[in-house]
Protein backbone atom coordinates (compact mmCIF):
# COMPACT_ATOMS: atom_id res chain seq x y z
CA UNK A 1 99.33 104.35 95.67
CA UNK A 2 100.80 106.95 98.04
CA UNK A 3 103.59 108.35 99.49
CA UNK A 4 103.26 109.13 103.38
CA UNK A 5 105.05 112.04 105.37
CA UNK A 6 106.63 115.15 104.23
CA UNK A 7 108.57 112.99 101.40
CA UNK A 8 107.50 114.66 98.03
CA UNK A 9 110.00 112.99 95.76
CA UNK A 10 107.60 111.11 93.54
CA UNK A 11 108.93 110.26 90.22
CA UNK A 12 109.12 106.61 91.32
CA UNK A 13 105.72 106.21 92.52
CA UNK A 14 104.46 108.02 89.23
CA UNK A 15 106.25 105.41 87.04
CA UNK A 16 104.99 102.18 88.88
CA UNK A 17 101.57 103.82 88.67
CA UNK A 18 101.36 103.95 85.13
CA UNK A 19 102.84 100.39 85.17
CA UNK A 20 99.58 99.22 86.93
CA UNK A 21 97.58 101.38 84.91
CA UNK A 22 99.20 99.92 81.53
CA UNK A 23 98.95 96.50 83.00
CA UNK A 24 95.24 97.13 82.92
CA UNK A 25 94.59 97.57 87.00
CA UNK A 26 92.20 100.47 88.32
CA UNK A 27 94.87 102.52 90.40
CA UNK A 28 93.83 105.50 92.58
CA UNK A 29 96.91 107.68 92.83
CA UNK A 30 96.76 110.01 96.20
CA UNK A 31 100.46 111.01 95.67
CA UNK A 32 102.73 112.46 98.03
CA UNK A 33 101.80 114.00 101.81
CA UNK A 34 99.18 111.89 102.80
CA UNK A 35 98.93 110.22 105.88
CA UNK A 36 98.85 107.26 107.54
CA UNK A 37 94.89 107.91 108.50
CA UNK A 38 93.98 108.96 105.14
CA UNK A 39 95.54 106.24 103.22
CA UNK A 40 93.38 103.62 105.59
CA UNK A 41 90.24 105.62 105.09
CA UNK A 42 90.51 105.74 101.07
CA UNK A 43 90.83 102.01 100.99
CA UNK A 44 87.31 101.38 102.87
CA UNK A 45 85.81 104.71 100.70
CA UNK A 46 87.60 102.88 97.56
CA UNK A 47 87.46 99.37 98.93
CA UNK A 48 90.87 98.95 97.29
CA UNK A 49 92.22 95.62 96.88
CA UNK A 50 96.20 96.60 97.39
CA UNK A 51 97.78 99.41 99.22
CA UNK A 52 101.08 100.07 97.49
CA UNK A 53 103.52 102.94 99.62
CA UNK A 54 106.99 104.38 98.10
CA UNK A 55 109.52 105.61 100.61
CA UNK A 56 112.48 107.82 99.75
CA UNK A 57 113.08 109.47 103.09
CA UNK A 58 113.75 106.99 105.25
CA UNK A 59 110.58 106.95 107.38
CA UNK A 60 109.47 103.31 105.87
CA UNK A 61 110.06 101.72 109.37
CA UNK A 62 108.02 104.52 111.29
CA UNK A 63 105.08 105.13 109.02
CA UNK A 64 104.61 101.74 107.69
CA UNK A 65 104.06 100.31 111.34
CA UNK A 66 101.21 103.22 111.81
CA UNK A 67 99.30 101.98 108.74
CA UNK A 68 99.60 98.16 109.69
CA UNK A 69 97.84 99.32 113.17
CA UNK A 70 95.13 101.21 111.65
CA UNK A 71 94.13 98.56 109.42
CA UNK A 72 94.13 96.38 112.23
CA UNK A 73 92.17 98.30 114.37
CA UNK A 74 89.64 98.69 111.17
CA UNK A 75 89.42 94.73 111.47
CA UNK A 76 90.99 94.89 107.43
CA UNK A 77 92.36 92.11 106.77
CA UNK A 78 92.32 91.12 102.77
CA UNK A 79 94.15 93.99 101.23
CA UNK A 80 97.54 93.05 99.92
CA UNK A 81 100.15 95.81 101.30
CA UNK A 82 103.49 96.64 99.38
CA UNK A 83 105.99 99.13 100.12
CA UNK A 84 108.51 100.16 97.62
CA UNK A 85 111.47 102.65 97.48
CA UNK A 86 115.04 103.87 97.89
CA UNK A 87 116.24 102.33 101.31
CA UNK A 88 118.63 99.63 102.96
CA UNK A 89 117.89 96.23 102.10
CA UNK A 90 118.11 95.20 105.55
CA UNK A 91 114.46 96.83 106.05
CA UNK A 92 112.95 94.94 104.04
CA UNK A 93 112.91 91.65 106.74
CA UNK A 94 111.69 94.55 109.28
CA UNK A 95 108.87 95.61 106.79
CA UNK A 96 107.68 92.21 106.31
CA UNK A 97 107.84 91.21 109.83
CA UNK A 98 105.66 94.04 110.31
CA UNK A 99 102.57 92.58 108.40
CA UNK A 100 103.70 94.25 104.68
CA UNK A 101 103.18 91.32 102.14
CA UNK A 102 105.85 92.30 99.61
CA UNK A 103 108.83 94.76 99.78
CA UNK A 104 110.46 96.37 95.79
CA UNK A 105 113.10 98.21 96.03
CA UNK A 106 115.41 99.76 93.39
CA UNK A 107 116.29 97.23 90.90
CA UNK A 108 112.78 95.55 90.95
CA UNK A 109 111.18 95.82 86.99
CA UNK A 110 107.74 96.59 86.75
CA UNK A 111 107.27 93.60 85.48
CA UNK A 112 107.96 91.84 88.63
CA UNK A 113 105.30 94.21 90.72
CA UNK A 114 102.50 93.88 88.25
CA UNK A 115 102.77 89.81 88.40
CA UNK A 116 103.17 89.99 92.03
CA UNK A 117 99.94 92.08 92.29
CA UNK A 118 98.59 89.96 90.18
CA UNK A 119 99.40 86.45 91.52
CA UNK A 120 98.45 87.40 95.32
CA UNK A 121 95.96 89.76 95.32
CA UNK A 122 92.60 87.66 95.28
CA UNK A 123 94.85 85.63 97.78
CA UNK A 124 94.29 87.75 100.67
């Protein structure tokens, strides 16, 4: 779980974290700042199974694109990729289109991320 770019509002992130955790799911948390590069490299040191992103700034259709190419060019292909946040619904075709496998935005429960993880992740 991580929040890419300069957006450090991460209360949301933090509660769908514990979510996973309660649900029973090993979750490394790199919070807010990272980057594109570094989120790609801790899934192959972590081999992480899902990559899960929160966007409140706005930058989900510029960042988002960068990690989709690095885990192409890394030849990564089974990770499930969500992307969650505050931001227009109309992004969320343009996220998926992109390569990201499911899109929650505000209203989602945690219920409804935790069964997603759990019904598509061995999938990939």
């Amino acid at each position: 779980m991580a929040k890419v770019s300069l957006d450090g509002h991460d209360r949301g992130i933090k509660v769908v974290t514990r979510a996973l955790r309660d649900s029973g799911m090993e979750v490394i948390f790199m919070g807010a700042f990272q980057t594109p590069e570094k989120v790609v490299r801790t899934v192959i040191e972590e081999d992480a199974d899902v990559i899960g992103l929160s966007f409140l700034s706005g930058e989900q259709l510029t960042h988002t694109p960068k990690v989709i190419s690095l885990l192409r060019e890394k030849n990564i292909k089974d990770v499930l990729f969500i992307v969650g946040g505050v931001f227009p619904r109309q992004d969320i075709l343009k996220l998926k289109e992109m390569g990201v496998d499911e899109v929650f935005i505000t209203g989602n429960s945690m219920d409804e991320i935790v069964g997603y993880i759990n019904g598509n992740v061995r999938k990939k």
